[in-house]
N, C-alpha and C. Protein backbone atom coordinates (compact mmCIF):
# COMPACT_ATOMS: atom_id res chain seq x y z
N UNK A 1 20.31 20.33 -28.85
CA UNK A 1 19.48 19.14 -28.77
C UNK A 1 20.20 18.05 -27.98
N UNK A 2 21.31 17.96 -28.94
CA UNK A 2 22.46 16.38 -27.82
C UNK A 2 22.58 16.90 -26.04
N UNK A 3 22.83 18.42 -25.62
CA UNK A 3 23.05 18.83 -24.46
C UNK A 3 21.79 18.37 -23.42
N UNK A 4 20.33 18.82 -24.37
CA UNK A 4 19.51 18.98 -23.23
C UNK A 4 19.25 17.48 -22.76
N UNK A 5 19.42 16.41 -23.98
CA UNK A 5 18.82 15.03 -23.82
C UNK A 5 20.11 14.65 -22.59
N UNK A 6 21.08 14.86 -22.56
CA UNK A 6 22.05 14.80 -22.03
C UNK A 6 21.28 15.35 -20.48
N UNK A 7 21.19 16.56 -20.24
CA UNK A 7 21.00 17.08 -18.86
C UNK A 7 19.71 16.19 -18.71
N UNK A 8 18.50 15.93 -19.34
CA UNK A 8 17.81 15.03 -18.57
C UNK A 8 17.96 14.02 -18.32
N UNK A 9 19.02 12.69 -19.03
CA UNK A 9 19.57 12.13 -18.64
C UNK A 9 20.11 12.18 -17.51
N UNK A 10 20.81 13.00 -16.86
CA UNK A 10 21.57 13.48 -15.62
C UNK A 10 20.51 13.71 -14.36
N UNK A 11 19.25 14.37 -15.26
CA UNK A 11 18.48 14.78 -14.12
C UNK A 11 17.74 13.31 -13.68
N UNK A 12 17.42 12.67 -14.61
CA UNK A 12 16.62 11.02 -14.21
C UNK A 12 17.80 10.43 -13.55
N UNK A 13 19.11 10.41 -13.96
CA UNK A 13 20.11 9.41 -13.05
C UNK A 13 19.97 9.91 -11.70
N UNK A 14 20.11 11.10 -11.15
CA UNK A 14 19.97 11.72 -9.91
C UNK A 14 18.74 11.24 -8.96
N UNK A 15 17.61 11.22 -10.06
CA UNK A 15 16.51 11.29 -9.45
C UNK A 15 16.19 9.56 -8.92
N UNK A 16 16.78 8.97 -9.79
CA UNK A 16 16.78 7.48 -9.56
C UNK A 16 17.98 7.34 -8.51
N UNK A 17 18.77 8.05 -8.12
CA UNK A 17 19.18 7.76 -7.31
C UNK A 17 18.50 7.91 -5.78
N UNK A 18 18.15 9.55 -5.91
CA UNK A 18 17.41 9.66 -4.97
C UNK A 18 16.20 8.95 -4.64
N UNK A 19 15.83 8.41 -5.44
CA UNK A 19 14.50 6.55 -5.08
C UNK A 19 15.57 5.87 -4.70
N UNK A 20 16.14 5.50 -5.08
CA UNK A 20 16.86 4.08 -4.19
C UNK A 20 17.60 4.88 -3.21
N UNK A 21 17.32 5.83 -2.46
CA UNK A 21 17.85 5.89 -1.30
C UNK A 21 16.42 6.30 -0.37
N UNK A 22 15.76 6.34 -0.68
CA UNK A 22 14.48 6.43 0.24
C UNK A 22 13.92 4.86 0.51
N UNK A 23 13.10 4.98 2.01
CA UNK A 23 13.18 3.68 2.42
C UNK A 23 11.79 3.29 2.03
N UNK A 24 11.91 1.86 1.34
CA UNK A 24 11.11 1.10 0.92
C UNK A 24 9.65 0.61 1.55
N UNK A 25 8.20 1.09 1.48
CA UNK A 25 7.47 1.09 1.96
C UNK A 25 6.37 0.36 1.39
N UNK A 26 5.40 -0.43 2.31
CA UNK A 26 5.17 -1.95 1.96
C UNK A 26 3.66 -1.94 1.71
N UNK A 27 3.26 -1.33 1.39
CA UNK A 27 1.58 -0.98 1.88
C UNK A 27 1.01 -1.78 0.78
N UNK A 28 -0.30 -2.45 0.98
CA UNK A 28 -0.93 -3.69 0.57
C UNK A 28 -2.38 -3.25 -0.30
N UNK A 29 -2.52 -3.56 -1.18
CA UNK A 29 -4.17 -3.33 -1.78
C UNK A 29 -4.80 -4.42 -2.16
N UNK A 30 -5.63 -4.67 -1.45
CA UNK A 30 -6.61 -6.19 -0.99
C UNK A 30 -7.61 -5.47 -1.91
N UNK A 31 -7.98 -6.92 -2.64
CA UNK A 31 -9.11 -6.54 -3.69
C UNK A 31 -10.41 -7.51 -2.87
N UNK A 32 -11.08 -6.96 -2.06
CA UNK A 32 -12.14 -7.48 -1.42
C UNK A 32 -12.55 -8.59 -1.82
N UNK A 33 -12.60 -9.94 -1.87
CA UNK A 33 -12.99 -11.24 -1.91
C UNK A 33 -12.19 -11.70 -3.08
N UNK A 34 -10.96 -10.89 -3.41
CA UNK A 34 -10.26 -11.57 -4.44
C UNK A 34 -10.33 -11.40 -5.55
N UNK A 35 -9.72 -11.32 -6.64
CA UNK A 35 -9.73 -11.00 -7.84
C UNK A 35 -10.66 -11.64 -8.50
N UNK A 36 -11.11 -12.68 -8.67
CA UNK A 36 -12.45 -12.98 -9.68
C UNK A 36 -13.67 -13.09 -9.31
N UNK A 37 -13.32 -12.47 -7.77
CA UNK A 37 -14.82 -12.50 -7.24
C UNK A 37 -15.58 -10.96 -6.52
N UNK A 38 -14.66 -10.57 -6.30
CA UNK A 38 -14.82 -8.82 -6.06
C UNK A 38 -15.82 -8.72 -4.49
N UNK A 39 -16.71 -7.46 -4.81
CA UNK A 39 -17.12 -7.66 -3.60
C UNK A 39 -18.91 -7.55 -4.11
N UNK A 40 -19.35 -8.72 -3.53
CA UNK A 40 -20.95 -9.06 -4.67
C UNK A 40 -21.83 -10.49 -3.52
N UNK A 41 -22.51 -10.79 -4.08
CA UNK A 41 -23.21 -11.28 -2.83
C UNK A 41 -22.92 -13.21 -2.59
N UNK A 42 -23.35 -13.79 -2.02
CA UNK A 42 -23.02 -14.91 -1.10
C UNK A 42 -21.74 -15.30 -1.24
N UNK A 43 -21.00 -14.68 -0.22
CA UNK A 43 -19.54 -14.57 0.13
C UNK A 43 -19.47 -14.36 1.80
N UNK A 44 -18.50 -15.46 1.87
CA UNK A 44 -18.01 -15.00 3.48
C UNK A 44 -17.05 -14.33 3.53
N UNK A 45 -17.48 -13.44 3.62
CA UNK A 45 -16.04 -12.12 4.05
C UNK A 45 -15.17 -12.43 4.87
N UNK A 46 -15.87 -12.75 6.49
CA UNK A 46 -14.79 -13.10 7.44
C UNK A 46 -14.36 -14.10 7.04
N UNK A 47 -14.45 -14.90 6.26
CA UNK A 47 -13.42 -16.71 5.75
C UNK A 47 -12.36 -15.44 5.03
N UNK A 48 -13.01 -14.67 4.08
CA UNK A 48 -11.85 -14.14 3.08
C UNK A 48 -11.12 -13.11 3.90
N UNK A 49 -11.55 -12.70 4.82
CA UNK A 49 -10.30 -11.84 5.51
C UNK A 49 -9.35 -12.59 6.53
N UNK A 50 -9.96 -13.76 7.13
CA UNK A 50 -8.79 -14.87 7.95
C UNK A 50 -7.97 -15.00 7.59
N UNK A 51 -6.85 -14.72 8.21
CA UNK A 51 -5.35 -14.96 8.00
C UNK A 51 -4.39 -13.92 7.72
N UNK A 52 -5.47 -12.75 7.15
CA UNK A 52 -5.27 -11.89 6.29
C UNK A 52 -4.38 -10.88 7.46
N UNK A 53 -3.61 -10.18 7.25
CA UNK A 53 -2.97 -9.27 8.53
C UNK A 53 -3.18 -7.53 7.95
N UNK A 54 -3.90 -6.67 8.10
CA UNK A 54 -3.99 -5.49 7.71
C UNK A 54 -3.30 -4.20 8.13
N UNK A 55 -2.89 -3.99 7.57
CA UNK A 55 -1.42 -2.84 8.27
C UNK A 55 -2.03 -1.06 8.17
N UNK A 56 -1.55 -0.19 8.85
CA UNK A 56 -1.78 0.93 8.64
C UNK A 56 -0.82 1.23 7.30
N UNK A 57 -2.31 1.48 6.44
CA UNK A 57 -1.22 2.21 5.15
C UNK A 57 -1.54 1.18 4.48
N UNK A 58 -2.33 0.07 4.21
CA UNK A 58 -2.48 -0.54 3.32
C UNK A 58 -4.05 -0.10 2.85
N UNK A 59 -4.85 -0.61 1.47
CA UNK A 59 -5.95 -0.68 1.16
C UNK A 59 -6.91 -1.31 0.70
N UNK A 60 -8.25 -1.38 0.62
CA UNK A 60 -9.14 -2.03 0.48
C UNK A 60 -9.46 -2.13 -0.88
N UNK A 61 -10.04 -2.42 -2.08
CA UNK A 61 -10.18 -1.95 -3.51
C UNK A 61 -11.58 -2.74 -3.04
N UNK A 62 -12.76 -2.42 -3.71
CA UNK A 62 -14.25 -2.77 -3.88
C UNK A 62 -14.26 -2.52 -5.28
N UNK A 63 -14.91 -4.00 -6.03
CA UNK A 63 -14.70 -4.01 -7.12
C UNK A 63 -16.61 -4.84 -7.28
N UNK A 64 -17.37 -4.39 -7.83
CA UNK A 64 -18.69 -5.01 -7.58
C UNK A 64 -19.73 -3.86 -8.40
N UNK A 65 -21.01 -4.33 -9.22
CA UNK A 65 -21.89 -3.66 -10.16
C UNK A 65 -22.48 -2.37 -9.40
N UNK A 66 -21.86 -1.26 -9.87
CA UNK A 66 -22.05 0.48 -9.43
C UNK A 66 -23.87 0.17 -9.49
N UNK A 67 -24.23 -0.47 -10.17
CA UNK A 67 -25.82 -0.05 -11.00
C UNK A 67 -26.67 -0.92 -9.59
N UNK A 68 -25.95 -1.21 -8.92
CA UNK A 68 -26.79 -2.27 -8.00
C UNK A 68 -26.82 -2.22 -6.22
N UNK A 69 -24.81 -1.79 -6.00
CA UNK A 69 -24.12 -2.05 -4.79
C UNK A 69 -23.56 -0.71 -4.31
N UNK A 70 -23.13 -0.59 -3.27
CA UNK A 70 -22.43 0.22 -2.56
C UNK A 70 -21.60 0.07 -1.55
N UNK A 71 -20.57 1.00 -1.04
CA UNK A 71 -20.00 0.26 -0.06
C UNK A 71 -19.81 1.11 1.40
N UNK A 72 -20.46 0.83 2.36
CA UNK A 72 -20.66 2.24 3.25
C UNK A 72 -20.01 1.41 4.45
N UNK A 73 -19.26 2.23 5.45
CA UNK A 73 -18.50 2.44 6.38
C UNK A 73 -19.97 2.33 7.54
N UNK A 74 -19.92 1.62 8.21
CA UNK A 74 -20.53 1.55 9.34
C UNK A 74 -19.96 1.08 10.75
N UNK A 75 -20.44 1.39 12.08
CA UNK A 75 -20.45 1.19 13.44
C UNK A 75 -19.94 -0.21 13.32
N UNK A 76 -19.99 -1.02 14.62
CA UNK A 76 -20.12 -2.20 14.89
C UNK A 76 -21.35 -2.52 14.92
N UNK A 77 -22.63 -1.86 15.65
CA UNK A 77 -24.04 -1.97 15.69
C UNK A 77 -24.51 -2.21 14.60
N UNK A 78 -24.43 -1.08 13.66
CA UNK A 78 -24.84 -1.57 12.36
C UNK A 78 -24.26 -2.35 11.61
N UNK A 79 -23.27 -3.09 11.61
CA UNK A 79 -22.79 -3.93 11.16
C UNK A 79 -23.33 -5.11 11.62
N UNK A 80 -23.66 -5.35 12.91
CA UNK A 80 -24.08 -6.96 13.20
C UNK A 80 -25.35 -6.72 12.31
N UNK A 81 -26.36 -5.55 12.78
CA UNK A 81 -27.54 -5.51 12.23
C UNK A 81 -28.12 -5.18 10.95
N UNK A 82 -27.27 -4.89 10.13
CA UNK A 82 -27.00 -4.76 8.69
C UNK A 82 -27.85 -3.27 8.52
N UNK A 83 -27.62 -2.78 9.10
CA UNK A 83 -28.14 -0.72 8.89
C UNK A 83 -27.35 -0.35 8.49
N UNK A 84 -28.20 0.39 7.19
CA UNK A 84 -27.17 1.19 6.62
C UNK A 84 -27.62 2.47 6.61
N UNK A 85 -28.66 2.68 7.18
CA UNK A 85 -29.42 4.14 7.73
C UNK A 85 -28.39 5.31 8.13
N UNK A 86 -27.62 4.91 8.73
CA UNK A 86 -26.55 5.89 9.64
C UNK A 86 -25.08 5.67 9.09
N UNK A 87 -24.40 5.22 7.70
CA UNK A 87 -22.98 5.28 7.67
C UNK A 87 -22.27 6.60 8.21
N UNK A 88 -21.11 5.87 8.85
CA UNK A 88 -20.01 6.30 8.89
C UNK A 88 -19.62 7.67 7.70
N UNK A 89 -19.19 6.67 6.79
CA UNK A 89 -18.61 7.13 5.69
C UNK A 89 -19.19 6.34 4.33
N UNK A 90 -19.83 7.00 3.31
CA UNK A 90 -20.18 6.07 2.19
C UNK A 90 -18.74 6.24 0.82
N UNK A 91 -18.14 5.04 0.58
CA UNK A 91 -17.00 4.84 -0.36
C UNK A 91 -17.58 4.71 -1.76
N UNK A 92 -18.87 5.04 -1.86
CA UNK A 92 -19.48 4.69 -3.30
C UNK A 92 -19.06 5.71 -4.31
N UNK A 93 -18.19 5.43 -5.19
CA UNK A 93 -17.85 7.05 -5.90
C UNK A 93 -18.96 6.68 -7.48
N UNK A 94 -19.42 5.64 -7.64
CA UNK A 94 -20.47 5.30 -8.83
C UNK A 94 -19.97 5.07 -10.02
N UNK A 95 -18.41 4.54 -9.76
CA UNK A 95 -17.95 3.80 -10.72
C UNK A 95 -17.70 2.24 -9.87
N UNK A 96 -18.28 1.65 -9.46
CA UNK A 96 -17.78 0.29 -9.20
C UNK A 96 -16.19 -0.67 -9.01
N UNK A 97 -15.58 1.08 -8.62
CA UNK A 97 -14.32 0.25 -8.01
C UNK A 97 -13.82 1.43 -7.25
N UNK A 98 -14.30 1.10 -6.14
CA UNK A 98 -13.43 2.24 -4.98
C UNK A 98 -12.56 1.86 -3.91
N UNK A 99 -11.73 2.72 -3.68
CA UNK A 99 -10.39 2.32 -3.25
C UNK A 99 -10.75 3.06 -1.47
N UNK A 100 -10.36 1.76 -0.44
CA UNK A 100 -10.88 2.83 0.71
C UNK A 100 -8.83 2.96 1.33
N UNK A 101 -8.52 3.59 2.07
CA UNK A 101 -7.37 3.45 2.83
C UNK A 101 -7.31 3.38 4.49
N UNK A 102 -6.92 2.27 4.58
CA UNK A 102 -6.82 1.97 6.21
C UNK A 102 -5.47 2.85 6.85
N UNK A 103 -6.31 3.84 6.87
CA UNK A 103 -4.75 4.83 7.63
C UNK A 103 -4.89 5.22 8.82
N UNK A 104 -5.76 4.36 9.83
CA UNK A 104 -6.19 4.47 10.96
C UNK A 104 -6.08 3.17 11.86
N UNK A 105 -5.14 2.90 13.03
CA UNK A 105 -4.92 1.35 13.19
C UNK A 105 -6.58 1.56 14.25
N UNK A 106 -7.28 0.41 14.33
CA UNK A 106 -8.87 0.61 14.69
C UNK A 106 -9.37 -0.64 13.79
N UNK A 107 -10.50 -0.60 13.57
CA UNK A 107 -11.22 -1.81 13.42
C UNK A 107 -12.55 -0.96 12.76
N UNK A 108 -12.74 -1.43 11.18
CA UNK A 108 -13.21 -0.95 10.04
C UNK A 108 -14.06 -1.60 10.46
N UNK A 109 -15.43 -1.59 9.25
CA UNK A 109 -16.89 -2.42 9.00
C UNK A 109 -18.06 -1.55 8.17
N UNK A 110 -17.82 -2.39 7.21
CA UNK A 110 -17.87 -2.04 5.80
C UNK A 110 -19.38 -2.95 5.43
N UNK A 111 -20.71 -2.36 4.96
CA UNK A 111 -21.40 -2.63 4.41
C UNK A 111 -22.08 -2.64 3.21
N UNK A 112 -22.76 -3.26 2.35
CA UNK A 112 -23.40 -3.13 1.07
C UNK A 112 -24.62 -3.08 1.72
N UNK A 113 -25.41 -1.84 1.41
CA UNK A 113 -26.74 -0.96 1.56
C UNK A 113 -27.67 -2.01 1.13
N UNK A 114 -28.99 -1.46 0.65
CA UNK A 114 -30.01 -2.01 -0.45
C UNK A 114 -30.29 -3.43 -0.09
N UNK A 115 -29.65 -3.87 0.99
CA UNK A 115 -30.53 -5.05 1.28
C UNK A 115 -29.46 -6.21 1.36
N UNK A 116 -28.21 -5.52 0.66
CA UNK A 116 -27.36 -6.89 0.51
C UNK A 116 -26.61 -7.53 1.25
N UNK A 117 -26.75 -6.44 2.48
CA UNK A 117 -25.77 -7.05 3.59
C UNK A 117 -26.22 -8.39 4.45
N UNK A 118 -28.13 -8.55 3.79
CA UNK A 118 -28.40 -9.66 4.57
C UNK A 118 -27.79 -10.82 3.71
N UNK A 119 -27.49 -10.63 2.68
CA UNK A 119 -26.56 -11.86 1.84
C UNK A 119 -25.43 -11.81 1.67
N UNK A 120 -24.92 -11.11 2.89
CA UNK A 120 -23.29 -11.92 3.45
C UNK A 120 -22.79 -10.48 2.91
N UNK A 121 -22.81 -9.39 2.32
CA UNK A 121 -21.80 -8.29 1.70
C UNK A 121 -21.80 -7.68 2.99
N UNK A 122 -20.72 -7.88 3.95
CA UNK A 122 -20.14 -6.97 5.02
C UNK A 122 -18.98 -7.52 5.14
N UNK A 123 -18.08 -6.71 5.83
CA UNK A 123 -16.95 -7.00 5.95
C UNK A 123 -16.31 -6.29 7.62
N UNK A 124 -15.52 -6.61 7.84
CA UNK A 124 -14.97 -6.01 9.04
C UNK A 124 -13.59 -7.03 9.00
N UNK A 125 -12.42 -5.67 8.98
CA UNK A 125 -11.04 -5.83 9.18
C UNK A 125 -10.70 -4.91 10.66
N UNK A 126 -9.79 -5.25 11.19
CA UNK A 126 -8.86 -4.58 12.10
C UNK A 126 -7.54 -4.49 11.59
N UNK A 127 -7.39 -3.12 11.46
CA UNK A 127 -5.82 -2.48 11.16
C UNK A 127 -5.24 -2.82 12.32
N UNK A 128 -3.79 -3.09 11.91
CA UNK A 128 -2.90 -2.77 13.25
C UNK A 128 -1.18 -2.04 12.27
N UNK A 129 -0.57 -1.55 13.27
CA UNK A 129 0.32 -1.09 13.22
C UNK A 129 1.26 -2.17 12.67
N UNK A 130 1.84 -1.88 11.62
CA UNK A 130 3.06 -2.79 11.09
C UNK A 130 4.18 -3.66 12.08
N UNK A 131 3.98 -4.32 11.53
CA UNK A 131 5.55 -5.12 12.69
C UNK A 131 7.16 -4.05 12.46
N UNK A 132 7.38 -4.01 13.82
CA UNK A 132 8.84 -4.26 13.34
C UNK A 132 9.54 -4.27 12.44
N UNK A 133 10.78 -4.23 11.90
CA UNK A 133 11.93 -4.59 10.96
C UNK A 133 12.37 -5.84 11.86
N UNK A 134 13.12 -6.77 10.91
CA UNK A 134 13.82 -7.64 12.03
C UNK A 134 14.94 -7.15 11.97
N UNK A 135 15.56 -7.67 13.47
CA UNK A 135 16.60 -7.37 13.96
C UNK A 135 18.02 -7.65 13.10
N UNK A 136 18.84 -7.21 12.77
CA UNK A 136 19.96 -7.49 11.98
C UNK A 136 20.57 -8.52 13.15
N UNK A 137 21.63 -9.17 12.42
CA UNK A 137 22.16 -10.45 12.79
C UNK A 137 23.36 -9.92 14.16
N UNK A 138 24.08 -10.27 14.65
CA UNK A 138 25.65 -9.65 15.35
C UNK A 138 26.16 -9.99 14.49
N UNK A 139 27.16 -9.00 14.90
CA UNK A 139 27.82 -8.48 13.97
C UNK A 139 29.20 -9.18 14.29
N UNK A 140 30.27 -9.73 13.73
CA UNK A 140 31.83 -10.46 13.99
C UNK A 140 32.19 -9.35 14.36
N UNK A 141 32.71 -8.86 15.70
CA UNK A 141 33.88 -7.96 16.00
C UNK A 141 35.11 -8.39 15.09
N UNK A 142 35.51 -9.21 14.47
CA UNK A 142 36.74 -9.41 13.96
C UNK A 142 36.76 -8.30 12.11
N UNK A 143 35.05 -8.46 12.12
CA UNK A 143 35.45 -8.16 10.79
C UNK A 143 35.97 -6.27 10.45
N UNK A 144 35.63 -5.54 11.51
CA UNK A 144 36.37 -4.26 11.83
C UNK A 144 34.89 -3.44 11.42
N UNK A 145 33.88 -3.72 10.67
CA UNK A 145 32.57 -2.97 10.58
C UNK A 145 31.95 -3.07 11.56
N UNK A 146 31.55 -1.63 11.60
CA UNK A 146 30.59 -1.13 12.80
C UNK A 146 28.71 -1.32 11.68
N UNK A 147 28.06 -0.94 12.75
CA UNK A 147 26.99 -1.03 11.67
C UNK A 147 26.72 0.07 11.36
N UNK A 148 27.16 1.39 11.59
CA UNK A 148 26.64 2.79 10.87
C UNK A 148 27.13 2.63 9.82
N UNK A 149 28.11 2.08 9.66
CA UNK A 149 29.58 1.71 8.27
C UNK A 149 28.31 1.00 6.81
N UNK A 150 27.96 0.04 8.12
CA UNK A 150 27.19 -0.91 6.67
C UNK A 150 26.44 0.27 6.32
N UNK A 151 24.85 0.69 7.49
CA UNK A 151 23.98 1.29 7.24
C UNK A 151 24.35 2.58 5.89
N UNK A 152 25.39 3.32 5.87
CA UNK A 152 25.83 4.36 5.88
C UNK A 152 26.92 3.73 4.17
N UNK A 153 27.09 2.65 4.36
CA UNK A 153 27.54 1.88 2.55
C UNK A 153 26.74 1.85 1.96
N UNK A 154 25.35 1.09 2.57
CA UNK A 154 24.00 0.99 1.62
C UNK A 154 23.24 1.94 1.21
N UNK A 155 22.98 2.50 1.83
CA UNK A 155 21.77 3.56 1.73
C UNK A 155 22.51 4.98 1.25
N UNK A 156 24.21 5.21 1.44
CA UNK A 156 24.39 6.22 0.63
C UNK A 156 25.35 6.19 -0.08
N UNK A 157 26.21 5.38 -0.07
CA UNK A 157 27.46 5.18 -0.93
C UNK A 157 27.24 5.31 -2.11
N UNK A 158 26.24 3.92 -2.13
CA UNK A 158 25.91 2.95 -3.43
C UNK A 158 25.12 3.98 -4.34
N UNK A 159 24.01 4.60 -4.31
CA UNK A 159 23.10 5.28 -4.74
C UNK A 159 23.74 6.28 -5.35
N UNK A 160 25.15 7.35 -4.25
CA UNK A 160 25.52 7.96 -4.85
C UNK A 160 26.36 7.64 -5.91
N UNK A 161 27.46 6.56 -5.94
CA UNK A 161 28.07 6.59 -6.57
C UNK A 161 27.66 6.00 -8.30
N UNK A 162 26.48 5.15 -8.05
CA UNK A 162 25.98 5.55 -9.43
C UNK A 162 25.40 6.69 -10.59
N UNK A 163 24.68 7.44 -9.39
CA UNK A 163 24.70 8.87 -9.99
C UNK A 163 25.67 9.95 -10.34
N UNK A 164 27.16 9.71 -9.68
CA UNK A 164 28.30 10.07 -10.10
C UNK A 164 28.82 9.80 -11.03
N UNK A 165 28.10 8.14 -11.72
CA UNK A 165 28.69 7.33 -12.73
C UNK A 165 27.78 7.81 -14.02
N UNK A 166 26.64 8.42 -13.59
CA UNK A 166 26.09 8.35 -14.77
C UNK A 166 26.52 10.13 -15.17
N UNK A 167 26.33 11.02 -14.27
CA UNK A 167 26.77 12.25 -14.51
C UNK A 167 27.84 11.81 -15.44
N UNK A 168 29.27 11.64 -14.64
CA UNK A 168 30.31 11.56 -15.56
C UNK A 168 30.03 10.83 -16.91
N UNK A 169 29.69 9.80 -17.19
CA UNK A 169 29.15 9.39 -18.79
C UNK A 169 28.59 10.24 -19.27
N UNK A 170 27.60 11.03 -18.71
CA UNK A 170 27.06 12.19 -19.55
C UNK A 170 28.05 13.28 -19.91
N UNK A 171 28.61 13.67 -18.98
CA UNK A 171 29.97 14.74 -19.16
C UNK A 171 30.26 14.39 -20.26
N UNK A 172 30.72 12.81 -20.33
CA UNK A 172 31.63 12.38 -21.42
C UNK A 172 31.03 12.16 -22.76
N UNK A 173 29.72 12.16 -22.83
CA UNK A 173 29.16 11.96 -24.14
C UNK A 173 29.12 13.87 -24.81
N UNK A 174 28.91 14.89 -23.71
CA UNK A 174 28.55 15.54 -24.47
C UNK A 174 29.98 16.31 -25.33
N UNK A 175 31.36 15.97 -24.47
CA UNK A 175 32.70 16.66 -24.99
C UNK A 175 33.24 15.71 -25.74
């Protein structure tokens, strides 16, 4: 009993190590007009998406009454003209909260069917490709680190050597 709690111990320290050495990824889930207002009728979408920056790999959440709304993927055409005759793609799964994913950098447009798009329920985002990392600082030639040194401290030193730390505590609890 003390051994096995022991080896999973060992196996979660490892495994937590191996998460903190994988690189940290940023992806966003926009709850369509905001948390207390979801996605439902006289709302300006484009006010609520201004400013807003949409990345590949982030997502949309539609949160609005299944018994009433829907949320269908349409053209640009049908989007100015509020048709929903021809979607794209319909996101309605008929529980009133569906999750869409922008994993395509392009330019979405998103309608509510049944009439509601003439009372403002459309939306249209443009994905784009994530920025950059910023640039790390220069580096002091005096201080004798190269940057593979840092790169190559952080991302594997550290990670390992806690999982070395926790193995060995385990070693040591079980003798």
């Amino acid at each position: 009993m003390e051994r096995s709690k022991a080896m999973m111990m060992a196996v979660a320290a490892v495994g937590l190590a191996l998460v903190l050495m994988v690189p940290q990824a940023d992806a966003t889930r926009y709850i369509v007009g905001g948390g207390g207002i979801g996605w439902t009728t006289n709302v300006n979408y484009t006010v609520w998406a201004r400013g807003k920056h949409f990345y590949n790999g982030d997502w949309l959440y539609f949160v609005y009454d299944r018994n009433q709304m829907n949320v269908l993927e349409v053209n640009k055409t049908d989007y100015e003209s509020c048709n929903a005759d021809h979607p794209l793609h319909n996101w309605t799964t008929g529980a009133g909260r569906d999750v869409v994913p922008l994993n395509v950098t392009r330019h979405y447009y998103f309608i509510s069917g049944k009439g509601f798009c003439y009372g403002g329920m459309k939306l249209a985002v443009r994905v784009e490709n994530p920025p950059p990392p910023p640039k790390a600082a220069p580096l002091n030639e005096k201080s004798g680190s190269s940057p593979s040194s840092i790169v190559y401290r952080g991302q594997l030193v550290l990670p390992a050597a806690f999982a070395i730390a926790a193995l060995w505590d385990t070693f040591i609890r079980i003798w």
